[in-house]
PDB file of N, CA and C in Angstrom:
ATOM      1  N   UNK A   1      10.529  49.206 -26.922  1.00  0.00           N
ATOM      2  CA  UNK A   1      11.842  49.675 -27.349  1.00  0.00           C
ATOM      3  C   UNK A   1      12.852  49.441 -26.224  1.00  0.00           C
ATOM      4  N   UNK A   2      14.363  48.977 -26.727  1.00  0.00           N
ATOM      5  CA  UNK A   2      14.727  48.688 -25.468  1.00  0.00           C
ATOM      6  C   UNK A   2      16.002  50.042 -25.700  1.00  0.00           C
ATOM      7  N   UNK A   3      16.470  50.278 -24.405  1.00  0.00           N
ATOM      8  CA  UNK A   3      17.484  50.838 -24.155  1.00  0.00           C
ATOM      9  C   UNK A   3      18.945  50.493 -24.711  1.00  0.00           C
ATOM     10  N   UNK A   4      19.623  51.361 -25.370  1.00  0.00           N
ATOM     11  CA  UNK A   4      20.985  51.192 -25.557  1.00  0.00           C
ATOM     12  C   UNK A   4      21.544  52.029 -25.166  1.00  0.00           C
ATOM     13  N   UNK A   5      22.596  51.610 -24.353  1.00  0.00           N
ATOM     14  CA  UNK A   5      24.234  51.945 -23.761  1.00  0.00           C
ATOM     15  C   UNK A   5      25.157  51.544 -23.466  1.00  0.00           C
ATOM     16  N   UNK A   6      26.035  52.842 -24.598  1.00  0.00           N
ATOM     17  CA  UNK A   6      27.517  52.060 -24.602  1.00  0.00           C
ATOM     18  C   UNK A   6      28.176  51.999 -23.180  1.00  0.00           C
ATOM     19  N   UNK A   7      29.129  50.837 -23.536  1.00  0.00           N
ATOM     20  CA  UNK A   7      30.452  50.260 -22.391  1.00  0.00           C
ATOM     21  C   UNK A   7      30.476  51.997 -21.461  1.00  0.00           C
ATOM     22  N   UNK A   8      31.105  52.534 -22.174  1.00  0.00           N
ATOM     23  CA  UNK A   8      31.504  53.684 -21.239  1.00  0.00           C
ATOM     24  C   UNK A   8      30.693  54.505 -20.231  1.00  0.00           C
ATOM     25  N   UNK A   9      29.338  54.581 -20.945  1.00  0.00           N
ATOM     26  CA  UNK A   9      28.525  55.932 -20.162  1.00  0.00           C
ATOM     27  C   UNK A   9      27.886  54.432 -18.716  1.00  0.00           C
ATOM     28  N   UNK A  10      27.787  52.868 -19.339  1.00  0.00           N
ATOM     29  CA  UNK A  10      27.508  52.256 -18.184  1.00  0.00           C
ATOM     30  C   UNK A  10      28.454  52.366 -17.098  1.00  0.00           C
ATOM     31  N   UNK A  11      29.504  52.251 -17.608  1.00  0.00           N
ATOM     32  CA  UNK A  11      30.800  52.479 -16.487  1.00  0.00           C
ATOM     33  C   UNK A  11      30.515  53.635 -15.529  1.00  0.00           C
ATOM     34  N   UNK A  12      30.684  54.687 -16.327  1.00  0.00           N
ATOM     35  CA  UNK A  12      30.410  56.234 -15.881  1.00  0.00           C
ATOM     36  C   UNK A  12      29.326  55.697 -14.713  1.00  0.00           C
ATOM     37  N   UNK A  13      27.915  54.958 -15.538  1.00  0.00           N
ATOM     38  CA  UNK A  13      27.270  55.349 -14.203  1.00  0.00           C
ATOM     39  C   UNK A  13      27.376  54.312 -13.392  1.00  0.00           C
ATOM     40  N   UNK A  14      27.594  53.200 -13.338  1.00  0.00           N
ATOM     41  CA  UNK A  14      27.727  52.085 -12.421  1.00  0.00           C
ATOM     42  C   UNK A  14      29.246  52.898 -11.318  1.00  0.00           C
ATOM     43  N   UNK A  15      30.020  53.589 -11.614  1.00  0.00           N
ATOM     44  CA  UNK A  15      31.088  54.213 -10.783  1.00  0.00           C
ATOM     45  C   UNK A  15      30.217  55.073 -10.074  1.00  0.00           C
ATOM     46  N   UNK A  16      29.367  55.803 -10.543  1.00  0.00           N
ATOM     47  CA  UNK A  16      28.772  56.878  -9.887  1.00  0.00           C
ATOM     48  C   UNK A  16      27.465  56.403  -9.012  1.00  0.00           C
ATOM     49  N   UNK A  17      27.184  54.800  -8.954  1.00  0.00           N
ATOM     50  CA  UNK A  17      26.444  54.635  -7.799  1.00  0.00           C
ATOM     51  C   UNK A  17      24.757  53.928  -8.179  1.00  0.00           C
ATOM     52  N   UNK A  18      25.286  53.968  -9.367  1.00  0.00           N
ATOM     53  CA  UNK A  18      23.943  53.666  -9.925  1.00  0.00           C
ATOM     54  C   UNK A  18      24.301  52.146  -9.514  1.00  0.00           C
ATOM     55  N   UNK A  19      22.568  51.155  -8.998  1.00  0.00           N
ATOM     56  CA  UNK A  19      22.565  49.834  -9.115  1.00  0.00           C
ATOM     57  C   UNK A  19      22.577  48.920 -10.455  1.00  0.00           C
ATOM     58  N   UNK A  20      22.953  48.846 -11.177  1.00  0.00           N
ATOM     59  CA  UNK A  20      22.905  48.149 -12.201  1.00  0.00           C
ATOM     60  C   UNK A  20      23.656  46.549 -12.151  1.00  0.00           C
ATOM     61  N   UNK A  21      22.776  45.845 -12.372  1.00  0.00           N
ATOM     62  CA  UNK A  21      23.047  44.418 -12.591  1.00  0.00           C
ATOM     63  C   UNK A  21      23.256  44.175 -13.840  1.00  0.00           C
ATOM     64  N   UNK A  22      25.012  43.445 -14.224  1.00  0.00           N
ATOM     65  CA  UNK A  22      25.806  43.332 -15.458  1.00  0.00           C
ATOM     66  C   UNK A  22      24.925  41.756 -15.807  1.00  0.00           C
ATOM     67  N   UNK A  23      24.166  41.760 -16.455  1.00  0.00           N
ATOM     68  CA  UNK A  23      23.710  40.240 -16.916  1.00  0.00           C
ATOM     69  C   UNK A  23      25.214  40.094 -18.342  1.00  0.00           C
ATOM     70  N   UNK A  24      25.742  39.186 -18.815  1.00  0.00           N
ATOM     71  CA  UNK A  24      26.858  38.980 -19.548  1.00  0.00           C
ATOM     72  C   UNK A  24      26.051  37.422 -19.795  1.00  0.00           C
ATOM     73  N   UNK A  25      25.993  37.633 -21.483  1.00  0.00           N
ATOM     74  CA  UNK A  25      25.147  36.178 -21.540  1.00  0.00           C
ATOM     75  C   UNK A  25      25.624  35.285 -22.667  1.00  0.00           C
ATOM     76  N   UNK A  26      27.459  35.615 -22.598  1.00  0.00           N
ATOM     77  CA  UNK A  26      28.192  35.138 -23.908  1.00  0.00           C
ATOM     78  C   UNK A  26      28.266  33.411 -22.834  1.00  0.00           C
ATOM     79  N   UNK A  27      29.234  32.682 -24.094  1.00  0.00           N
ATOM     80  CA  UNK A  27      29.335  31.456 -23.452  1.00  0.00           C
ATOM     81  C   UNK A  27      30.601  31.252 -22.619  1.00  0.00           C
ATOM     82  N   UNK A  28      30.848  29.920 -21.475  1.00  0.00           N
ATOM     83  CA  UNK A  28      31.927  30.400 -20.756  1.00  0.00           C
ATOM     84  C   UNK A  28      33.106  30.635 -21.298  1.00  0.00           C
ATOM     85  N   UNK A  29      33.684  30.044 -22.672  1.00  0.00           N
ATOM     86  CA  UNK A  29      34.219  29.986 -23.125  1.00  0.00           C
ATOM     87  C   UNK A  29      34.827  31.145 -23.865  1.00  0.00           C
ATOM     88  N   UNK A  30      33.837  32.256 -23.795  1.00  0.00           N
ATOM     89  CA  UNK A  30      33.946  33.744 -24.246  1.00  0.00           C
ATOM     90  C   UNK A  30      34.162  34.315 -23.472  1.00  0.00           C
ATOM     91  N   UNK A  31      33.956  33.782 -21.722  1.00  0.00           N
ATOM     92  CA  UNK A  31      34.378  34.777 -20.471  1.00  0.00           C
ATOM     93  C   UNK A  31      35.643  34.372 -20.452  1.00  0.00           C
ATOM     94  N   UNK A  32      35.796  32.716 -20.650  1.00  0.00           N
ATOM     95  CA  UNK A  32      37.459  32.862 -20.282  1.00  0.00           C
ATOM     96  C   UNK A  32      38.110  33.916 -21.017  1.00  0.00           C
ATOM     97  N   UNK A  33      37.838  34.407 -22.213  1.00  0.00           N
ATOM     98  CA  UNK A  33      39.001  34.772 -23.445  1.00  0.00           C
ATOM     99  C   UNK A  33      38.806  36.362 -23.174  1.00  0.00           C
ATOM    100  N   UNK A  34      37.493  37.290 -22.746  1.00  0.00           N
ATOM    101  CA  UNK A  34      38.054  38.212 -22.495  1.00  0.00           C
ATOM    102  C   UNK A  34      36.439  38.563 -21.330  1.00  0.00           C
ATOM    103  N   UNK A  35      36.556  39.450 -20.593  1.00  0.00           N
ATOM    104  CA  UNK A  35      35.436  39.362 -19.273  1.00  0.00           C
ATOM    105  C   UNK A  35      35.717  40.980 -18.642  1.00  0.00           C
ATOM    106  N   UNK A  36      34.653  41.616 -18.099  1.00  0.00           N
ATOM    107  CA  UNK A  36      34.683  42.387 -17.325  1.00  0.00           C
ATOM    108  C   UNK A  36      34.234  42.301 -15.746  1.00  0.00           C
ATOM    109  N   UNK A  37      34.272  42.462 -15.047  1.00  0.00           N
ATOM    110  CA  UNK A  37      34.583  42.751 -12.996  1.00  0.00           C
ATOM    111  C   UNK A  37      32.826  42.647 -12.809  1.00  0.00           C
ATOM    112  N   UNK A  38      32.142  41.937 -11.851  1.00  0.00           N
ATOM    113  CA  UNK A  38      31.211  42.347 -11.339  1.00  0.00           C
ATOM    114  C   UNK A  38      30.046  41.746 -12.416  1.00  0.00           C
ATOM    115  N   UNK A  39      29.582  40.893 -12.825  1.00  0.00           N
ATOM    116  CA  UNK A  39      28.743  40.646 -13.678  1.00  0.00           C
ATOM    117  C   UNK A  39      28.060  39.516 -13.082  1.00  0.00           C
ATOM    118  N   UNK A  40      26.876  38.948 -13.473  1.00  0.00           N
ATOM    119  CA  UNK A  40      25.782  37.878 -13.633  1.00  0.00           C
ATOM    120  C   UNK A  40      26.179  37.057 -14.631  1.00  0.00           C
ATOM    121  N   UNK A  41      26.828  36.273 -14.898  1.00  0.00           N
ATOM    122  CA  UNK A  41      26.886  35.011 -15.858  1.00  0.00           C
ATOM    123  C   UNK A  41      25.938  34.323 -16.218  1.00  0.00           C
ATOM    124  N   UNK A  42      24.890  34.507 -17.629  1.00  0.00           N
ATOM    125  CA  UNK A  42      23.707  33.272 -17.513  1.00  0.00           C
ATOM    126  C   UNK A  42      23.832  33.198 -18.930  1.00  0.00           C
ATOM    127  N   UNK A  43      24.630  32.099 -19.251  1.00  0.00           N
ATOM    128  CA  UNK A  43      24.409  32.186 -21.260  1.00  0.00           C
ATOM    129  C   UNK A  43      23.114  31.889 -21.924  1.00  0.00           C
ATOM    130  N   UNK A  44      22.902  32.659 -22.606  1.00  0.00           N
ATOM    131  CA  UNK A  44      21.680  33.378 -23.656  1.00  0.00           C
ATOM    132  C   UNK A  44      20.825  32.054 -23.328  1.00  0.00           C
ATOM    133  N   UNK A  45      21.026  30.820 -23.946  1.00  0.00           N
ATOM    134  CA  UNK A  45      20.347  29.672 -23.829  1.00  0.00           C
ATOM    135  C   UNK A  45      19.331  29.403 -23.230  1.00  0.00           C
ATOM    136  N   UNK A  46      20.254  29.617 -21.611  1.00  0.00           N
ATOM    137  CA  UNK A  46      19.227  28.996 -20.417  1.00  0.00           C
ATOM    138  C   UNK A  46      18.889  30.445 -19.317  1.00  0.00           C
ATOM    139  N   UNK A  47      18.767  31.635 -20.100  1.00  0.00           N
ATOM    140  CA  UNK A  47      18.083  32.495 -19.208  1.00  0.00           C
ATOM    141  C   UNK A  47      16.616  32.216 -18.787  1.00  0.00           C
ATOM    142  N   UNK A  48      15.844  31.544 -19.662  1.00  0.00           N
ATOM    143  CA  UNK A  48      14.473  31.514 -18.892  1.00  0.00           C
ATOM    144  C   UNK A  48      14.734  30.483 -17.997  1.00  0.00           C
ATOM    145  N   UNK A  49      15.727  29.555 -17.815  1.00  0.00           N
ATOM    146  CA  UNK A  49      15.559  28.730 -16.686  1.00  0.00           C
ATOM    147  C   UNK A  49      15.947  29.508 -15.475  1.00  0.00           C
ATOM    148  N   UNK A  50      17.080  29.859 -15.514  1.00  0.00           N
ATOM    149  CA  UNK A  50      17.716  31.118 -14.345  1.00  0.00           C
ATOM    150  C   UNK A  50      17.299  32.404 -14.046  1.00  0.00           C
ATOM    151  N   UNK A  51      15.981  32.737 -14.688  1.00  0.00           N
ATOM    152  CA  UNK A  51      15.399  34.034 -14.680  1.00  0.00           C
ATOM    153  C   UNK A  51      15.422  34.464 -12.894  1.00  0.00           C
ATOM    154  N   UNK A  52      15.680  33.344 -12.155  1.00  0.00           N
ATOM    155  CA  UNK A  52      15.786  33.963 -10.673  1.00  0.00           C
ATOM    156  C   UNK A  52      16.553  34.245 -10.254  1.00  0.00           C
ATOM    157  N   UNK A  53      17.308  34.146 -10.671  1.00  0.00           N
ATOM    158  CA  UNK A  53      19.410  34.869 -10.580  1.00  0.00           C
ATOM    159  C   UNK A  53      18.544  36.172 -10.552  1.00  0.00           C
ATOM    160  N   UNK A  54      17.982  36.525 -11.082  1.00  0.00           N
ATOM    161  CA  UNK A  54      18.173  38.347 -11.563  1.00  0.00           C
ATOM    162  C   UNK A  54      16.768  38.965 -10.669  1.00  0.00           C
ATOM    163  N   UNK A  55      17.561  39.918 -10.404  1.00  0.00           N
ATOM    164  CA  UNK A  55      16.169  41.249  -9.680  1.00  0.00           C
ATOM    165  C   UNK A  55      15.790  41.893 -10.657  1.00  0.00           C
ATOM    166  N   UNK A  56      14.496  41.529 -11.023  1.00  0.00           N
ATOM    167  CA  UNK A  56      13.443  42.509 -11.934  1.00  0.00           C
ATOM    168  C   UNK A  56      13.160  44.208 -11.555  1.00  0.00           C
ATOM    169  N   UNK A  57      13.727  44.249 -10.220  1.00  0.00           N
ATOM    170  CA  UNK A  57      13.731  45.722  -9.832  1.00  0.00           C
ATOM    171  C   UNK A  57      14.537  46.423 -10.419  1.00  0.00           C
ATOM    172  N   UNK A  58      16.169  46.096 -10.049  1.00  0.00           N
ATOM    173  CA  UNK A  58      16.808  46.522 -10.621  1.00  0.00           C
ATOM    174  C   UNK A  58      17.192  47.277 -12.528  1.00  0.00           C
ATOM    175  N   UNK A  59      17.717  48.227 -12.513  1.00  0.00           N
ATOM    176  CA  UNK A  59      18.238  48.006 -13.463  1.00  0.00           C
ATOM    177  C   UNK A  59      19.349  46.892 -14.341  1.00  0.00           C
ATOM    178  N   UNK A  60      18.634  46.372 -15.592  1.00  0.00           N
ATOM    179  CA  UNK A  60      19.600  45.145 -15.825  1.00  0.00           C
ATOM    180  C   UNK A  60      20.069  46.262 -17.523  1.00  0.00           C
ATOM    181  N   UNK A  61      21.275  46.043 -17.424  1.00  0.00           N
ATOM    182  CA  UNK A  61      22.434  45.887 -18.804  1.00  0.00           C
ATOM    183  C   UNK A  61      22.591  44.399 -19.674  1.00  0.00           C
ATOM    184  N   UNK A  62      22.568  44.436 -20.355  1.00  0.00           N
ATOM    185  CA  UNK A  62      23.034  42.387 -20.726  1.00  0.00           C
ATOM    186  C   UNK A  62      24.149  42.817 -21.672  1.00  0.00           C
ATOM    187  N   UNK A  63      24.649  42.060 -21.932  1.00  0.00           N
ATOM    188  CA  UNK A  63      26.292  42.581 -22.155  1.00  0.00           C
ATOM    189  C   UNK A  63      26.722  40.952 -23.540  1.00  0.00           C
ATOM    190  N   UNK A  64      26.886  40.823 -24.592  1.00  0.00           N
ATOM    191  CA  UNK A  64      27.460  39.172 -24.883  1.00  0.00           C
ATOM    192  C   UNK A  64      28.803  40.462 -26.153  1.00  0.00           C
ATOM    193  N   UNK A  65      29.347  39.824 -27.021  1.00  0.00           N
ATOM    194  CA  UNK A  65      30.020  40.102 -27.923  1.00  0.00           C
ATOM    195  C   UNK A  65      30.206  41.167 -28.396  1.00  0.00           C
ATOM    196  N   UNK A  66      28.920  41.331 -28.813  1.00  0.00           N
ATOM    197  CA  UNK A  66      29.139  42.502 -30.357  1.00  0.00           C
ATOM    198  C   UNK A  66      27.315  43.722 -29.836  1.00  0.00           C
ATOM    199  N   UNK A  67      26.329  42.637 -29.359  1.00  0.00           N
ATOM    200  CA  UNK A  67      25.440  43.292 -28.609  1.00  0.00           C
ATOM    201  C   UNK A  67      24.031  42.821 -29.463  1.00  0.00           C
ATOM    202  N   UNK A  68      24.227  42.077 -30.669  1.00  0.00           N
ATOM    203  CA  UNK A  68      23.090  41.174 -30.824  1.00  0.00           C
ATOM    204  C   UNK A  68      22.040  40.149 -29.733  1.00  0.00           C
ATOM    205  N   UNK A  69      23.114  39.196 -29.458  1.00  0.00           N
ATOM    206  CA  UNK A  69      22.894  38.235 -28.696  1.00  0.00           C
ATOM    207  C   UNK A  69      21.856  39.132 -27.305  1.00  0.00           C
ATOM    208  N   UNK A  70      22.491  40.181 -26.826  1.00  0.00           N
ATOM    209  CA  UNK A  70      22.161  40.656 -25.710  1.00  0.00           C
ATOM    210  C   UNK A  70      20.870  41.529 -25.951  1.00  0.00           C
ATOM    211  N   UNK A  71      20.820  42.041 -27.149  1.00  0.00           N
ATOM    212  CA  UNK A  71      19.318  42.515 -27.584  1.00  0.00           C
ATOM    213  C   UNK A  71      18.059  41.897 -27.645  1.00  0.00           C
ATOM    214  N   UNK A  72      18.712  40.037 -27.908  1.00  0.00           N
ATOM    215  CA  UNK A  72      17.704  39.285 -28.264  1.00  0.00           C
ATOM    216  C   UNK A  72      17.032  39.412 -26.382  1.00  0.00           C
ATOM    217  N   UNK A  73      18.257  38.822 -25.559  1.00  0.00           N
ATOM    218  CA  UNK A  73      18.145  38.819 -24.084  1.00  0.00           C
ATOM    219  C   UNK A  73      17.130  40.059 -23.931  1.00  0.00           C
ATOM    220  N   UNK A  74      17.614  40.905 -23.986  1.00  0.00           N
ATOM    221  CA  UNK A  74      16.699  42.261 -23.263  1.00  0.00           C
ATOM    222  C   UNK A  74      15.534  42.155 -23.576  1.00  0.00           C
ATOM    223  N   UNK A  75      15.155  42.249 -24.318  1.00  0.00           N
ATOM    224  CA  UNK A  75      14.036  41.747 -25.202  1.00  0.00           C
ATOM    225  C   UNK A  75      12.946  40.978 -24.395  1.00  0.00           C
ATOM    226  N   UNK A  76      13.687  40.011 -24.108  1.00  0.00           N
ATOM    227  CA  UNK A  76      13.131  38.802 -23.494  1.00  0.00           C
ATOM    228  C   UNK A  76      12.634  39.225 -22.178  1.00  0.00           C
ATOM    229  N   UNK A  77      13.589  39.500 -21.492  1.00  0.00           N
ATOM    230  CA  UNK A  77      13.674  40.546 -19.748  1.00  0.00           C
ATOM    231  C   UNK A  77      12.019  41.291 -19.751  1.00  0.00           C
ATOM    232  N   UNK A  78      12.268  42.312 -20.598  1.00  0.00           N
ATOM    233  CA  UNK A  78      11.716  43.177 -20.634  1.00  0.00           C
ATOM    234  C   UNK A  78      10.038  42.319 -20.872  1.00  0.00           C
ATOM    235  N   UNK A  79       9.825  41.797 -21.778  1.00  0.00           N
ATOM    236  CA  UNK A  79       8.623  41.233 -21.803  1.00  0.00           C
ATOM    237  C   UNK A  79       8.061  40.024 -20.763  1.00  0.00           C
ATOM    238  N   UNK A  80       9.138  39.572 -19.725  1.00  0.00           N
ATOM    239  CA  UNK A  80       9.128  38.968 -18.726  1.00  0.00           C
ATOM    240  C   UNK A  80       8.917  39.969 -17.281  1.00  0.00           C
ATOM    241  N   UNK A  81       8.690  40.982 -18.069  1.00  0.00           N
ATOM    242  CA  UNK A  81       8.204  42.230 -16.752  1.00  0.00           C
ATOM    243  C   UNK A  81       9.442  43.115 -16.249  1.00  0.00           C
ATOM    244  N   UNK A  82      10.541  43.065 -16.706  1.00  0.00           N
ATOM    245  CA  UNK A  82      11.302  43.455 -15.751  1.00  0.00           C
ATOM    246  C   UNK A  82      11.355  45.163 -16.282  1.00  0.00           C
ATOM    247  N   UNK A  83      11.460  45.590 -14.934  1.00  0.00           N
ATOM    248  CA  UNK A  83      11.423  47.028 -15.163  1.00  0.00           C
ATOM    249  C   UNK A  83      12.342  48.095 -16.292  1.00  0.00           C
ATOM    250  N   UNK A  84      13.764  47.892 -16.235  1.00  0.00           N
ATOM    251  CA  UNK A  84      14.152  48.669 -16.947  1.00  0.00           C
ATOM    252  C   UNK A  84      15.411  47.979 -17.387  1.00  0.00           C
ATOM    253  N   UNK A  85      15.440  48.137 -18.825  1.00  0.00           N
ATOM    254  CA  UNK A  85      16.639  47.008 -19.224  1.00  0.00           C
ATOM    255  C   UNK A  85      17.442  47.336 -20.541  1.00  0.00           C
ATOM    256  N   UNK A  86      18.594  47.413 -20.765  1.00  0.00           N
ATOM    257  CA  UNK A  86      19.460  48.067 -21.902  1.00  0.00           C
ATOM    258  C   UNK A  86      19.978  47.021 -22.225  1.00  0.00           C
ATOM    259  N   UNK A  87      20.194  47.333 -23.579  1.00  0.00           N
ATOM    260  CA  UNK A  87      21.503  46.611 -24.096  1.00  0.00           C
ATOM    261  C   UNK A  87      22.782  47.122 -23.994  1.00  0.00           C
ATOM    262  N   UNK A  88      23.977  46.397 -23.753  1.00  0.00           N
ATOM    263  CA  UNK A  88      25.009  47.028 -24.106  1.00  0.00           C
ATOM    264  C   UNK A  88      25.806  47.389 -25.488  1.00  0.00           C
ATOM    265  N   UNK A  89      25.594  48.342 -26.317  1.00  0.00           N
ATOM    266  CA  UNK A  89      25.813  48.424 -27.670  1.00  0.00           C
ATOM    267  C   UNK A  89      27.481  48.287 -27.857  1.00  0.00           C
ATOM    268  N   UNK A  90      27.497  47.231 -28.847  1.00  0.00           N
ATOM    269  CA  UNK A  90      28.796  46.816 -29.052  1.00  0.00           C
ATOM    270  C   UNK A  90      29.840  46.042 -28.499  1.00  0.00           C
ATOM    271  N   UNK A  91      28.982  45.762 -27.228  1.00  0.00           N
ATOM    272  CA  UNK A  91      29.406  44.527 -26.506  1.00  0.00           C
ATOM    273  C   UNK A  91      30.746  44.701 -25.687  1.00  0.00           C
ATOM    274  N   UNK A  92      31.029  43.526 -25.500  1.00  0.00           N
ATOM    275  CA  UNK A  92      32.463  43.503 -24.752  1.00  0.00           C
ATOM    276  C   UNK A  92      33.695  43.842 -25.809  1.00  0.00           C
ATOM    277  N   UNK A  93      33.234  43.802 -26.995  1.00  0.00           N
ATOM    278  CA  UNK A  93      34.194  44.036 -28.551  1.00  0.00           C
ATOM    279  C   UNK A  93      34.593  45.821 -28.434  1.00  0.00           C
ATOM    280  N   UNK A  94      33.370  46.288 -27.984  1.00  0.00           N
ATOM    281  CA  UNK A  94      33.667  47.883 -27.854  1.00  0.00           C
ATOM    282  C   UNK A  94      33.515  48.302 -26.598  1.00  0.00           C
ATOM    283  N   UNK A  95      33.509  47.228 -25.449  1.00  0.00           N
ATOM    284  CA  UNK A  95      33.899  47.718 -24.438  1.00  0.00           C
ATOM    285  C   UNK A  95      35.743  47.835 -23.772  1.00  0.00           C
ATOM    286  N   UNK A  96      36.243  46.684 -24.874  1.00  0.00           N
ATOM    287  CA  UNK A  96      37.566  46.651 -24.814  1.00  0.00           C
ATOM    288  C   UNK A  96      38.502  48.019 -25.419  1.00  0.00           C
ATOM    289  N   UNK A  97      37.572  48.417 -26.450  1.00  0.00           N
ATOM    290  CA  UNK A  97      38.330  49.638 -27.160  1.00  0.00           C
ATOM    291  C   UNK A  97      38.127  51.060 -26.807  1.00  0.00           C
ATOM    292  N   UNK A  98      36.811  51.223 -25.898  1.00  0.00           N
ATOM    293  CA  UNK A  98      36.266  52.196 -25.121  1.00  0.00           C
ATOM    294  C   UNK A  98      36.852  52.414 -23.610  1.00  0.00           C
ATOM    295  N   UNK A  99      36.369  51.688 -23.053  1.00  0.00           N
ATOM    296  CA  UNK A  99      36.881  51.100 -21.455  1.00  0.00           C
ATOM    297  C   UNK A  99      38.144  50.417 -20.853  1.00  0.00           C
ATOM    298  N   UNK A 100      38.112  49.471 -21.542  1.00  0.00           N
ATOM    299  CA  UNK A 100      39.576  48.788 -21.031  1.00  0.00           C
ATOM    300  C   UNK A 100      40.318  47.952 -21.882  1.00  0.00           C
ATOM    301  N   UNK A 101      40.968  48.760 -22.456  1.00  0.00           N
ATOM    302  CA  UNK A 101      42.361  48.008 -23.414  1.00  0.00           C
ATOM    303  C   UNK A 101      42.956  46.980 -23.111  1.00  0.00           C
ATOM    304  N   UNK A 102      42.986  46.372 -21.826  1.00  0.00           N
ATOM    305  CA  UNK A 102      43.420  45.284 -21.395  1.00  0.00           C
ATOM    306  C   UNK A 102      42.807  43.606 -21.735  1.00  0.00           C
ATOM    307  N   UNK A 103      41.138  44.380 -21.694  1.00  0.00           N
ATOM    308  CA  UNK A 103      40.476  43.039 -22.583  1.00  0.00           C
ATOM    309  C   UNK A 103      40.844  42.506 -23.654  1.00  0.00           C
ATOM    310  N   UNK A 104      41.038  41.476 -23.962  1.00  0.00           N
ATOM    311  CA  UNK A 104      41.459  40.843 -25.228  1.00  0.00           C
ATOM    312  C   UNK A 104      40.564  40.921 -25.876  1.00  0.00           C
ATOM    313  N   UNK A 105      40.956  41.344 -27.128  1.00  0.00           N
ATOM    314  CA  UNK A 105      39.534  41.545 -28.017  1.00  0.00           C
ATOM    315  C   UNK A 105      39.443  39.954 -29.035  1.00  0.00           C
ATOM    316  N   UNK A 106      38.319  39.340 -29.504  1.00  0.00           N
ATOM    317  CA  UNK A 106      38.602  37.998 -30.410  1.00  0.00           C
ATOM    318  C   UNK A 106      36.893  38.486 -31.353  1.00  0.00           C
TER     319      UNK A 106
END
């Protein structure tokens, strides 16, 4: 079972100190149009090639659109050993309407 959490309570805790690594696994073309501060860029595609970008220690979030895409990701993480891993529910779509109004929503 994987973990879900929304935009906000990650905020909450990534402010409050928690290590969490933002995996964001939309395409670049979706970071240009709207993006949040501090993230891992690896689109969905070619994560098993780049699986060494990422610390399996850490806590990982994966973050794409709407929070499909990033479920499939976690998914993946998680059965690749990695310790503890969420989705972000609702993506950057409800992280714009939760967190930061400034994101362009598409």
């Amino acid at each position: 079972m994987i973990e879900e959490i929304e935009p906000a309570e990650l905020t909450r805790r990534r402010q409050s100190g928690e290590l969490w690594q933002l995996l964001d696994v939309r395409e670049a073309w979706e970071l240009e149009t709207a993006t949040v501060g501090d993230i891992i860029h690896i689109p969905m595609a070619v994560v098993p090639d780049r699986l060494g970008e990422l610390d399996p220690e850490l806590p990982t979030a994966v973050l794409c659109h709407s929070g499909a895409r990033s479920r499939r990701v976690a998914q993946y993480l998680r059965a690749c050993g990695f310790r503890r891993v969420a989705n972000v529910s609702g993506g950057i779509d409800l992280w714009s309407q939760t967190v930061d109004p400034s994101i362009a929503r598409y």
